[in-house]
Protein backbone atom coordinates (compact mmCIF):
# COMPACT_ATOMS: atom_id res chain seq x y z
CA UNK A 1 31.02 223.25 23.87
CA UNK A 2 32.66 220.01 25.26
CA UNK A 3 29.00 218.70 25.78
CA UNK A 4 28.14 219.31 22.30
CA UNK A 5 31.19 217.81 20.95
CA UNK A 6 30.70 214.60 22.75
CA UNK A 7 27.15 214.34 22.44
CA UNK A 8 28.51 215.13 18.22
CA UNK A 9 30.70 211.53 19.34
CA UNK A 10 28.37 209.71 20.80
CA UNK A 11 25.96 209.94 18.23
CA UNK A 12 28.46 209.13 15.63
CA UNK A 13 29.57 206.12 17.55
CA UNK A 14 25.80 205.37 18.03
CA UNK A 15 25.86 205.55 14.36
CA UNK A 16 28.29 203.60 13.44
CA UNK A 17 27.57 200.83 15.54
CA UNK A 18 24.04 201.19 13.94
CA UNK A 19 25.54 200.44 10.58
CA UNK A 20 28.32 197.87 11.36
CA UNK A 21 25.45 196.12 12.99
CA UNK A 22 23.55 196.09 10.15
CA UNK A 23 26.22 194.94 8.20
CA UNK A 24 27.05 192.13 10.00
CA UNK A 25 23.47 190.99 10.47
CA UNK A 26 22.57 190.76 6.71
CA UNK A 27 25.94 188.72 6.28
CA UNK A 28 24.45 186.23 9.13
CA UNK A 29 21.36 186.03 7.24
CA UNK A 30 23.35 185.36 3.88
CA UNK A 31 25.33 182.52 5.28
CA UNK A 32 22.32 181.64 7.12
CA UNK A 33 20.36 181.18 3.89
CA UNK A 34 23.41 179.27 1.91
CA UNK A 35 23.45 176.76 4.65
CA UNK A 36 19.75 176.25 4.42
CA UNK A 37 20.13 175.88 0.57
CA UNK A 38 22.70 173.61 0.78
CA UNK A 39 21.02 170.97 3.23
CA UNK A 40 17.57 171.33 0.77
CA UNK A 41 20.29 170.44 -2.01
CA UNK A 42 21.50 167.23 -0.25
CA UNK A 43 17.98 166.43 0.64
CA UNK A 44 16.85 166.05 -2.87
CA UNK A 45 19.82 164.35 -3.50
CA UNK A 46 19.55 161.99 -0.93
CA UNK A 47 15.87 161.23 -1.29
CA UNK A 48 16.35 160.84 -4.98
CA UNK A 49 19.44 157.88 -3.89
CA UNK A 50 16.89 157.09 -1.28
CA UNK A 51 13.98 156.34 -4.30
CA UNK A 52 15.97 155.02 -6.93
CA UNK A 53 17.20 152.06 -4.22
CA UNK A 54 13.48 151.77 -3.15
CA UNK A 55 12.90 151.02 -6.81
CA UNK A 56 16.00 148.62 -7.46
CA UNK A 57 14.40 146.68 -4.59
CA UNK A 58 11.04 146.00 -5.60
CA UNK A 59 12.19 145.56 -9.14
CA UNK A 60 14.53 143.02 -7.68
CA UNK A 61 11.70 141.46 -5.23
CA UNK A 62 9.06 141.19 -7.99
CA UNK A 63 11.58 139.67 -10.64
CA UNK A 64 12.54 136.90 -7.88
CA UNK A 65 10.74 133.85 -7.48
CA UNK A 66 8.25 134.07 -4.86
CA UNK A 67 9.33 130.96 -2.16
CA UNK A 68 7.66 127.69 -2.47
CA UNK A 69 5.27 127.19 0.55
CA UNK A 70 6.17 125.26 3.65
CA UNK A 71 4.69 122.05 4.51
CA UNK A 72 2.88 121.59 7.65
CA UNK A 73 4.37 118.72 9.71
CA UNK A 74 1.99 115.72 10.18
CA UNK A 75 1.29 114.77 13.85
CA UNK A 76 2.69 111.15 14.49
């Protein structure tokens, strides 16, 4: 009966495990995918910063005067 009884345990504990297990493995995967949302979020953000500055820039280069040529130096 003692067999039984811990083979009755064991299984339980097996059980158990099973479940905690599972538990803690879909909370990995939640935090898992709230990280990964939360770097695509400052990506955006960043490459929209990123854009807007690329367009300040060549707004700023095209509205500037372009620089008067150099001269070539005559040979003496």
């Amino acid at each position: 009966m003692s067999d039984e009884t811990d083979a009755r345990t064991r299984s339980e504990e097996r059980a158990e495990r099973a479940e905690r297990m599972a538990k803690e493995g879909a909370q990995a995967m939640a935090e898992h995918l709230q990280s990964v949302k939360a770097i695509d979020e400052r990506t955006v953000k960043l490459r929209a910063l990123r854009l807007a500055k690329e367009a300040a820039e060549a707004e700023a280069k095209a509205a500037a005067p372009a620089p008067a040529p150099k001269r070539k130096r005559s040979a003496s």
